[in-house]
Protein backbone atom coordinates (compact mmCIF):
# COMPACT_ATOMS: atom_id res chain seq x y z
CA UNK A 1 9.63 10.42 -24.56
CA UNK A 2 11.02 8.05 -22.06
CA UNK A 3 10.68 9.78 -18.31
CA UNK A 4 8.83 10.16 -15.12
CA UNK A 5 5.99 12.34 -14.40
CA UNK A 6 3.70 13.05 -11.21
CA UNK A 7 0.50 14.43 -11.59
CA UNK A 8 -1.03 16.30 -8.44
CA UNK A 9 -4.74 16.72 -8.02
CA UNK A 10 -6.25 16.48 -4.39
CA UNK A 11 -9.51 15.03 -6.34
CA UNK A 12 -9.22 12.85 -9.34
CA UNK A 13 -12.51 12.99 -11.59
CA UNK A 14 -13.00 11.76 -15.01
CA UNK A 15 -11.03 14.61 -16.80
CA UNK A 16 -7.65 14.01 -15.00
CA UNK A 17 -8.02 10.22 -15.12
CA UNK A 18 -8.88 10.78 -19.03
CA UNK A 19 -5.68 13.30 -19.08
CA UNK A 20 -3.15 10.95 -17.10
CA UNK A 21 -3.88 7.68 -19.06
CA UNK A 22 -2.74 9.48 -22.53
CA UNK A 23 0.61 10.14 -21.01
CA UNK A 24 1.41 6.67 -20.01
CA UNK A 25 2.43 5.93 -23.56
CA UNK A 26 5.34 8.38 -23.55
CA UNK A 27 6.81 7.56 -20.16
CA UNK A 28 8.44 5.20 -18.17
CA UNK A 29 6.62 5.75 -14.61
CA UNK A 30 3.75 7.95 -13.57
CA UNK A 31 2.46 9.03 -9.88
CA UNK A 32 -0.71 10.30 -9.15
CA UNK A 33 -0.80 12.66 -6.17
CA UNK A 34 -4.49 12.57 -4.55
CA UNK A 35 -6.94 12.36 -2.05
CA UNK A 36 -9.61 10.90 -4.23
CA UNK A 37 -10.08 8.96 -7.33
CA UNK A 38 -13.31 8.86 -8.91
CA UNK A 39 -14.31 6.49 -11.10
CA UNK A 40 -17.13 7.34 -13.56
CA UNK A 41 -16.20 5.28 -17.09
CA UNK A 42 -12.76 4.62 -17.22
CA UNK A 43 -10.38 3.57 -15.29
CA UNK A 44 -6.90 4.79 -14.18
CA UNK A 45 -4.41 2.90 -16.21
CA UNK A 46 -2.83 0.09 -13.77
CA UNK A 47 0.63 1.44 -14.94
CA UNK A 48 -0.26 4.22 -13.13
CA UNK A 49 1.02 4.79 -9.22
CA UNK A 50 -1.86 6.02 -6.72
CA UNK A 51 -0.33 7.88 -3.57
CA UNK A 52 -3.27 9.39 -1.38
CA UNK A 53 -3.11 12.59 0.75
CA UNK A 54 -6.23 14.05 2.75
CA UNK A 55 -8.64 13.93 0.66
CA UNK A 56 -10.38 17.52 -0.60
CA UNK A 57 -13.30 18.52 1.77
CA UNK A 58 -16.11 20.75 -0.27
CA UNK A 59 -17.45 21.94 3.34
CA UNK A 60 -17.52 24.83 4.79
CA UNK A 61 -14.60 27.24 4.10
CA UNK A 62 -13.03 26.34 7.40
CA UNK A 63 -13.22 22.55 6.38
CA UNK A 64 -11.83 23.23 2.72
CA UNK A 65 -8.66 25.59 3.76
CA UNK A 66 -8.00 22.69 6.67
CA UNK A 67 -7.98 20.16 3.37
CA UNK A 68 -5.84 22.65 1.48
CA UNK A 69 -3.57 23.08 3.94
CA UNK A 70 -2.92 19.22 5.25
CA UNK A 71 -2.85 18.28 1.25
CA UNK A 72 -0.42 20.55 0.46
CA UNK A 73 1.94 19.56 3.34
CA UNK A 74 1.94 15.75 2.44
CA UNK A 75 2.15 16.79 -1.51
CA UNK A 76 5.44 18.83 -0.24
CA UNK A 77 6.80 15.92 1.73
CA UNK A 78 6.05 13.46 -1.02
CA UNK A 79 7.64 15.68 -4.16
CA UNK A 80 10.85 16.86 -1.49
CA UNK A 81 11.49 13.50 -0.80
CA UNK A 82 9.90 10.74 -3.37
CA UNK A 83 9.29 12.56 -7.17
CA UNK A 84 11.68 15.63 -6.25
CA UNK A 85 13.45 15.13 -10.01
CA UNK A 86 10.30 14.16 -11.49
CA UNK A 87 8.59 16.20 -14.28
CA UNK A 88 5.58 17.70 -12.00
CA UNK A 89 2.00 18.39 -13.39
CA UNK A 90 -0.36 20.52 -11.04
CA UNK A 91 -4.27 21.01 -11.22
CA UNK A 92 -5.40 23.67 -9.21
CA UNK A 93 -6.92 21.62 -6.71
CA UNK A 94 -5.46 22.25 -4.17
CA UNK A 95 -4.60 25.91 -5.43
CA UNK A 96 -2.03 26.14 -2.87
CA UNK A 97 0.21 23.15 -4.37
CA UNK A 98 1.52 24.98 -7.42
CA UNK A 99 3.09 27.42 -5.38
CA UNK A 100 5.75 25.53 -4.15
CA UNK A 101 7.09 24.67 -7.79
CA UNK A 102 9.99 26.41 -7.49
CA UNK A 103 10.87 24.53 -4.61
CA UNK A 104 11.39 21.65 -5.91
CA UNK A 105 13.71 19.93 -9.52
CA UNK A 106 13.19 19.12 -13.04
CA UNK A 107 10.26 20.80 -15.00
CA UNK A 108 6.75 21.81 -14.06
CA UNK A 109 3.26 22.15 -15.69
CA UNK A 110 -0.19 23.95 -14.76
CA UNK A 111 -3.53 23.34 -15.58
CA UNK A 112 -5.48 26.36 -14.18
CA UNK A 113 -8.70 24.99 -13.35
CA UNK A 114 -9.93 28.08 -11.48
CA UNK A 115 -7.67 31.06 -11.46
CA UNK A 116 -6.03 32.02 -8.11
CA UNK A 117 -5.49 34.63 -6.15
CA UNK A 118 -9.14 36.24 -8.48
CA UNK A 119 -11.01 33.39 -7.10
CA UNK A 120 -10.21 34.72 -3.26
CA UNK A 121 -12.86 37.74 -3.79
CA UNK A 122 -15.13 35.25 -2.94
CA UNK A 123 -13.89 34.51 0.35
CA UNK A 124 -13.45 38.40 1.62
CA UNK A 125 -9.99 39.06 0.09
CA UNK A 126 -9.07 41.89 -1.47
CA UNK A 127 -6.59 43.14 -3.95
CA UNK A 128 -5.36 45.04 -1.89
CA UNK A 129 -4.52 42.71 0.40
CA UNK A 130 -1.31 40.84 2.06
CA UNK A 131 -2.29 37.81 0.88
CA UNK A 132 -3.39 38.52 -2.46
CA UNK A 133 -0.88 40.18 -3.20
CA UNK A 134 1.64 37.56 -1.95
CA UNK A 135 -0.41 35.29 -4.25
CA UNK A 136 -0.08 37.68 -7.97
CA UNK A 137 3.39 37.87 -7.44
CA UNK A 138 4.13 34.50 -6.76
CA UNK A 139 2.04 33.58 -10.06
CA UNK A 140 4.47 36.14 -11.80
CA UNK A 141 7.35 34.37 -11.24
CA UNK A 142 6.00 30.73 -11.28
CA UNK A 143 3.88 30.80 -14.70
CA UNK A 144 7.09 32.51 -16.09
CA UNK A 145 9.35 29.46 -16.00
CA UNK A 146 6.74 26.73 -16.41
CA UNK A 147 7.20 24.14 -18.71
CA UNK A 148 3.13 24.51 -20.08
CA UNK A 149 0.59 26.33 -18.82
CA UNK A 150 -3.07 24.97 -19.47
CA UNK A 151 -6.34 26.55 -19.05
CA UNK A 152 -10.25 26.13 -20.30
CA UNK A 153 -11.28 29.21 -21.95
CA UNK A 154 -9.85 32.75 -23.57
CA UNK A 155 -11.23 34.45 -20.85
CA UNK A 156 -9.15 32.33 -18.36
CA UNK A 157 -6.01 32.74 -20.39
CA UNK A 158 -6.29 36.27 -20.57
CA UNK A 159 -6.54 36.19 -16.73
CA UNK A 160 -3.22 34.04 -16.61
CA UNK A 161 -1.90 36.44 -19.23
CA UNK A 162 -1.71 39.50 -16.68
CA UNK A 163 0.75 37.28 -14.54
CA UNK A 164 3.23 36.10 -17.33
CA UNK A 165 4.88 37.27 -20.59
CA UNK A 166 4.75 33.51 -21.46
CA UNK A 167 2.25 33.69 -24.37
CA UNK A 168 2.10 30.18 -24.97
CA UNK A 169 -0.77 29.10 -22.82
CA UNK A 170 -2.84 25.79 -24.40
CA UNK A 171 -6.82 26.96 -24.32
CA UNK A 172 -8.28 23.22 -23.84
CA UNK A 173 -11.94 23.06 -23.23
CA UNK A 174 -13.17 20.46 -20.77
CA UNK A 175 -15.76 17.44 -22.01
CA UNK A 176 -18.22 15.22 -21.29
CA UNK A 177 -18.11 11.84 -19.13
CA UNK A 178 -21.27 10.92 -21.00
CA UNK A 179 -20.00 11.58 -24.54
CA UNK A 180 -21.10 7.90 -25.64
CA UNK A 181 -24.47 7.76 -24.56
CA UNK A 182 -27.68 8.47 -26.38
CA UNK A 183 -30.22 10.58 -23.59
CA UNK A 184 -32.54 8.72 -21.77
CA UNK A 185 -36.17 9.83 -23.06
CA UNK A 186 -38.35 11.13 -20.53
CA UNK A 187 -41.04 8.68 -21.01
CA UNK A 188 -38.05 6.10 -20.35
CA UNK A 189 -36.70 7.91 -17.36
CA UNK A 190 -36.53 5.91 -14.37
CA UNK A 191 -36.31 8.69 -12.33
CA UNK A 192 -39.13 10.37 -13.10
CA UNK A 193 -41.22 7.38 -12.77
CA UNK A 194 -39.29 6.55 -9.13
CA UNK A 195 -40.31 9.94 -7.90
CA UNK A 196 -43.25 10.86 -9.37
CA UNK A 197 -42.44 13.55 -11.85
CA UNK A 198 -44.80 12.36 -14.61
CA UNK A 199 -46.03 15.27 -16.78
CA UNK A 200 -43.90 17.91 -14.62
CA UNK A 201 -41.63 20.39 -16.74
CA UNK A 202 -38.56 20.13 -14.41
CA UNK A 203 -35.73 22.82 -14.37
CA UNK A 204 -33.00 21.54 -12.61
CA UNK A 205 -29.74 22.82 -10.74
CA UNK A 206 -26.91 20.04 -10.32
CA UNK A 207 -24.01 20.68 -8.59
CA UNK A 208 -22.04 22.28 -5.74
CA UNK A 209 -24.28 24.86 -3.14
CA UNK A 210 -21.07 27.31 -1.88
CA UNK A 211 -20.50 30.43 -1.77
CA UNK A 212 -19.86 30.97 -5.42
CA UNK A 213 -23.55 29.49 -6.07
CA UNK A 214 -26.15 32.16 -6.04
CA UNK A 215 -28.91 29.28 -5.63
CA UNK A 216 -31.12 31.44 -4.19
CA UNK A 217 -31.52 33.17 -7.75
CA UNK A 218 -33.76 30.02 -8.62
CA UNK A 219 -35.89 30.06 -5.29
CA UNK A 220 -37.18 33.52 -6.49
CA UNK A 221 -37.54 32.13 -10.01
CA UNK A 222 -39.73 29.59 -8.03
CA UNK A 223 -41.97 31.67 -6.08
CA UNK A 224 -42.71 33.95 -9.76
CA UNK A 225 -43.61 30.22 -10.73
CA UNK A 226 -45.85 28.81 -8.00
CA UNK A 227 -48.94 29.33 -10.09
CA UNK A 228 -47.81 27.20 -12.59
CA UNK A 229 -48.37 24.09 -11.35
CA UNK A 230 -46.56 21.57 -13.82
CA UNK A 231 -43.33 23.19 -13.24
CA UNK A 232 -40.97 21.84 -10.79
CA UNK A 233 -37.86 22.57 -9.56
CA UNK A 234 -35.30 20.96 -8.52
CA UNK A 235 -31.77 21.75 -6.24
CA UNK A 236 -29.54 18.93 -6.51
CA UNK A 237 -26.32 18.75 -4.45
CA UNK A 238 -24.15 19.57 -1.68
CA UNK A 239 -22.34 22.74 -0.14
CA UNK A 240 -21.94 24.62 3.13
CA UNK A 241 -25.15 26.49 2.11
CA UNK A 242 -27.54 23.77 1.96
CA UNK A 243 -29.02 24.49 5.18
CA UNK A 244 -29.68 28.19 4.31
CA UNK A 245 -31.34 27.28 0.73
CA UNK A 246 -33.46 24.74 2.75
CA UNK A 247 -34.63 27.29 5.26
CA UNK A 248 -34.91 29.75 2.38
CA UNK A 249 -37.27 27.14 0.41
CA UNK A 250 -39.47 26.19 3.96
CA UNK A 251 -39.88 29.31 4.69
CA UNK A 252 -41.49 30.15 0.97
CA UNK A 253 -43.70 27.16 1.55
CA UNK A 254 -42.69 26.45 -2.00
CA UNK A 255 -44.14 23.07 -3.06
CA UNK A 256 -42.92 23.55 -6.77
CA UNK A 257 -38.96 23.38 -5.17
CA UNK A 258 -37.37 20.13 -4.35
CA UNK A 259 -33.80 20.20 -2.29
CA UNK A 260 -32.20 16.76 -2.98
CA UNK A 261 -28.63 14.97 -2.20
CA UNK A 262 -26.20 14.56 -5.10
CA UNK A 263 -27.10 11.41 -6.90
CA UNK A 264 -24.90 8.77 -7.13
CA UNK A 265 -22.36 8.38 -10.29
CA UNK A 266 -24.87 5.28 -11.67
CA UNK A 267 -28.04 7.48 -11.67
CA UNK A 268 -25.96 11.11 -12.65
CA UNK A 269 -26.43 11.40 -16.45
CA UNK A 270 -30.23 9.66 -15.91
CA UNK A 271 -30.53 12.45 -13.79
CA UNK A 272 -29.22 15.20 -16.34
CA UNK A 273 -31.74 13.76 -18.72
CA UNK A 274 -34.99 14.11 -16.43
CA UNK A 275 -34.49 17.83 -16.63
CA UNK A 276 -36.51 19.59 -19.20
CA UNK A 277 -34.26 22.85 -18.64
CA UNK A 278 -30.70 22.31 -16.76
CA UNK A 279 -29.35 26.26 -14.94
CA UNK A 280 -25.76 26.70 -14.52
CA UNK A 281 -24.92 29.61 -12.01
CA UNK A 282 -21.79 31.13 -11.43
CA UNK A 283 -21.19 34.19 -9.22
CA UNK A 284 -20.53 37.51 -10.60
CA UNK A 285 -16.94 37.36 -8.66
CA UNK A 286 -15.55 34.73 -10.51
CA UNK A 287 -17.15 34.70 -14.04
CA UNK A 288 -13.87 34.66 -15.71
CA UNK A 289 -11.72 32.58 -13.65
CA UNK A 290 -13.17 28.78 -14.24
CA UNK A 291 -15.59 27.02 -16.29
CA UNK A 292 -18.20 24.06 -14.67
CA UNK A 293 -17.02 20.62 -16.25
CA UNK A 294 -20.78 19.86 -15.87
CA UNK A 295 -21.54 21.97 -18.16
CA UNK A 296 -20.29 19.29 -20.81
CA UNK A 297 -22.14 16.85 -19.12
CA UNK A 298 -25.08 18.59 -19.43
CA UNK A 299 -24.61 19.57 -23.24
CA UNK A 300 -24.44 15.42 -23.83
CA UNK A 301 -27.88 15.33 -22.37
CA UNK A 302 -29.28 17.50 -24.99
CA UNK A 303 -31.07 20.21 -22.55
CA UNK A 304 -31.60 23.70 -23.04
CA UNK A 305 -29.23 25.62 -20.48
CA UNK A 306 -30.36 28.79 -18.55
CA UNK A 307 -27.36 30.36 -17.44
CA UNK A 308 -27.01 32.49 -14.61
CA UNK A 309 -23.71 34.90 -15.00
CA UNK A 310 -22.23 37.80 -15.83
CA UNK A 311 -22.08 38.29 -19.34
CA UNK A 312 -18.32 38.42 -19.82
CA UNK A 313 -18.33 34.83 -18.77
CA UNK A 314 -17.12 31.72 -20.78
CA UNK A 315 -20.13 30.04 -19.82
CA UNK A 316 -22.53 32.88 -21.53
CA UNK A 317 -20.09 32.55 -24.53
CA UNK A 318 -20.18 29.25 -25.04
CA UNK A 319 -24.51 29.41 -24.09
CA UNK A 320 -24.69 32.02 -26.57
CA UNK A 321 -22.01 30.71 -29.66
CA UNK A 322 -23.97 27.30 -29.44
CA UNK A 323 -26.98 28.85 -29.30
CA UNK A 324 -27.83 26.08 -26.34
CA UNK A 325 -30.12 28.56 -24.39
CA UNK A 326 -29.88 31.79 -22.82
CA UNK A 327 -27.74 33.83 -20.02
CA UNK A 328 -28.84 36.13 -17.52
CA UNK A 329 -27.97 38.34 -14.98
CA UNK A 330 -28.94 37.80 -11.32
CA UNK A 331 -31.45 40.35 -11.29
CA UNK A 332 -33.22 39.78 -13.95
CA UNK A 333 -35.72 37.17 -12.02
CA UNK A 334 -38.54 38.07 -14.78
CA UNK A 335 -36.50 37.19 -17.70
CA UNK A 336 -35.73 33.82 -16.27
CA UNK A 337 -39.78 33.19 -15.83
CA UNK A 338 -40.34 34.36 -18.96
CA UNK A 339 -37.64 31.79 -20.77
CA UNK A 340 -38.83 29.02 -19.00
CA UNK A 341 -42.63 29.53 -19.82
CA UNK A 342 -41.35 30.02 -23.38
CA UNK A 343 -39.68 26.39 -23.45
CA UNK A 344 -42.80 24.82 -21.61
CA UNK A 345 -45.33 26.60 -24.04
CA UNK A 346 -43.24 26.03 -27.40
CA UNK A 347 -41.73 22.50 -28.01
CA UNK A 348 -40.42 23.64 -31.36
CA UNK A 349 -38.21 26.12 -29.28
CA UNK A 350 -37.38 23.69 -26.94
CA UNK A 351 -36.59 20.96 -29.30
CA UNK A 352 -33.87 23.57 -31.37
CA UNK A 353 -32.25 24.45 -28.16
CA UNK A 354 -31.87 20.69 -27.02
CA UNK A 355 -30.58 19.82 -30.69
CA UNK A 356 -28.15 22.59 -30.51
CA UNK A 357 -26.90 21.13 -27.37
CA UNK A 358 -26.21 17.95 -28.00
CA UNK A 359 -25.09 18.73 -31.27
CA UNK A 360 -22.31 20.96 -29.59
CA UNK A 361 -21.31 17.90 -27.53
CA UNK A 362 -19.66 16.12 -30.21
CA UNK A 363 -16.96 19.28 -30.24
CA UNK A 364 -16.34 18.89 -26.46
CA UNK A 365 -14.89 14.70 -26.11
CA UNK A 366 -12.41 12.87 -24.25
CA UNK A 367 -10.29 13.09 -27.39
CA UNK A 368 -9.57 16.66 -25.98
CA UNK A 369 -7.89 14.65 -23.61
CA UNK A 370 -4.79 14.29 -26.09
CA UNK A 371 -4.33 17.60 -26.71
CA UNK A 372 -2.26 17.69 -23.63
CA UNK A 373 0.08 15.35 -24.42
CA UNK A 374 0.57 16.44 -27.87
CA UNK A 375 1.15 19.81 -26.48
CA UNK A 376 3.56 18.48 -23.29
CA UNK A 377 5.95 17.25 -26.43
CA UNK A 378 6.18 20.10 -28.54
């Protein structure tokens, strides 16, 4: 399939850099639209051309629609004027770029990272409202006349499904950047030596503090804990709510809760491995509309998962089909206690969940990563 192809993604991780390379055997010149490329493993093919836009901002929601805004502006000007007859392939990131398909020639593609205009809830809008409204009907008419639509779970394609008669949507999970490694035992863990976590039973949350991120779940799960003094845990990341979890943890005077900075992309999967139980959290708002990549990440570390959701979610499906760990509702503060006493009293139940999960790993690879371009042919 001789051709030319842009790929737009406001920030490039592992997954779209594992996505692009696989098409550069089929065609003649590929662009990468972005305002970041992150390196983790691999590299982006040199065949590939980098053009950078403002890079995504993860602050505050002020901050992020700003990035959204400027990104999409410069991804306009640069499709309009540079790739306009290009075959165009859009991430959801920024969520705003896909809408201006139409606009432009040749064919266009979707991968629906987080389903818009569902994700809005968490930002005040309504259904009722002007702009989400604007936003469903615009879907209607651009998922109907794309070339392929992508997503990560059933749940999110039966989101995309209310906006299209186009049935054929390709359901490809996400996978792990640490696929190829073997965990780092705990006794081994440099980590835990560096910062003193010798003998502790950590449970750790990883990732993004916003506003989908009910963090504050685990502070509560803390304070049941504060007795119990070989558990620790810890709050790793970044987010416009930092500062309120940090107040929230000070004010506790909980010892047994450590807020720390993201680590860097050398120390991350060392870091996944230190945990003795990793917590995924994802608000009751948007259960169905997007899956964490981390979780993947976390799977290749072989820990048990506690997963804080809505039980509709993907990520309590794919908790519960792998039998990895267990999900539970926000409210249910004593049921999380109770699980993670269970793992620190009874390796034997720790030890099946962690098998489980790395076990499941081996389903979730970069050689998912082909399935889009054996799909983009067809």
């Amino acid at each position: 399939m001789a051709g030319k192809i842009v790929f737009i993604n406001q920030a490039t991780g592992y997954l779209t850099i594992d996505i692009i390379n696989r098409f550069v055997s089929d065609f003649d010149k590929i662009i990468l639209i972005t305002g970041s490329v992150r390196i983790q493993d691999t590299p982006l093919d040199p065949h590939i051309r980098v053009e950078m836009i403002m890079r995504y901002d993860r602050g505050n929601n002020f901050r992020k629609g700003f990035s959204w805004i400027i990104g999409s502006l410069q991804i306009f000007f640069l499709l309009k004027f540079r790739y306009n007859k290009y075959d165009k392939f859009f991430f959801t990131v920024p969520p705003t770029a896909y809408l201006m398909a139409p606009w432009f020639s040749g064919r266009y593609s979707i991968l629906v990272y987080d389903l818009y205009p569902e994700a809005l809830s968490i930002y005040g809008f309504g259904e009722k409202g002007v702009v989400y409204r604007w936003w469903a009907r615009r879907n209607r008419r651009i998922f109907d006349h794309s070339h392929r639509i992508y997503t990560l779970s059933e749940n999110m394609r039966s989101g995309i499904l209310k906006y299209t008669s186009n049935v054929n949507i390709a359901v490809i999970p996400n996978w792990s950047a640490f696929s190829h490694l073997t965990p780092v035992k705990k006794e081994e863990n440099k980590i835990i030596q560096r910062e003193g976590l010798n003998r502790k039973f950590i449970v750790q949350y990883s990732g993004n503090i916003g506003v989908t991120h009910n963090v504050e779940t685990l502070i509560d799960v803390a304070e049941n804990l504060y007795s119990e003094h070989q558990v620790v845990f810890q709050i790793i990341g970044r987010g416009e709510r930092s500062s309120e979890i940090a107040r929230k943890i000070n004010s506790a005077n909980l010892n047994n809760c450590i807020l720390l900075p993201f680590r860097n992309d050398e120390e991350l999967f060392e870091s996944l491995c230190a945990a003795d139980i990793a917590v995924i959290i994802l608000d009751d708002r948007t259960h169905d509309v997007s899956i964490p990549s981390k979780l993947y990440n976390i799977m290749s570390a072989g820990r048990p998962i506690l997963a804080i959701s809505s039980p509709e979610s993907g990520i309590v499906k794919l908790v519960t089909n792998h039998n990895i760990g267990k999900a539970f509702n926000r409210e249910d503060i004593q049921g999380m206690t109770r699980f993670i006493m269970e793992l620190k009293d009874n390796p034997e139940q720790w030890n099946f969940f962690s098998d489980n999960s790395l076990k499941a790993s081996r389903l979730y690879t970069r050689d998912n990563a082909g399935i889009y371009l054996r799909t983009y042919r067809n």
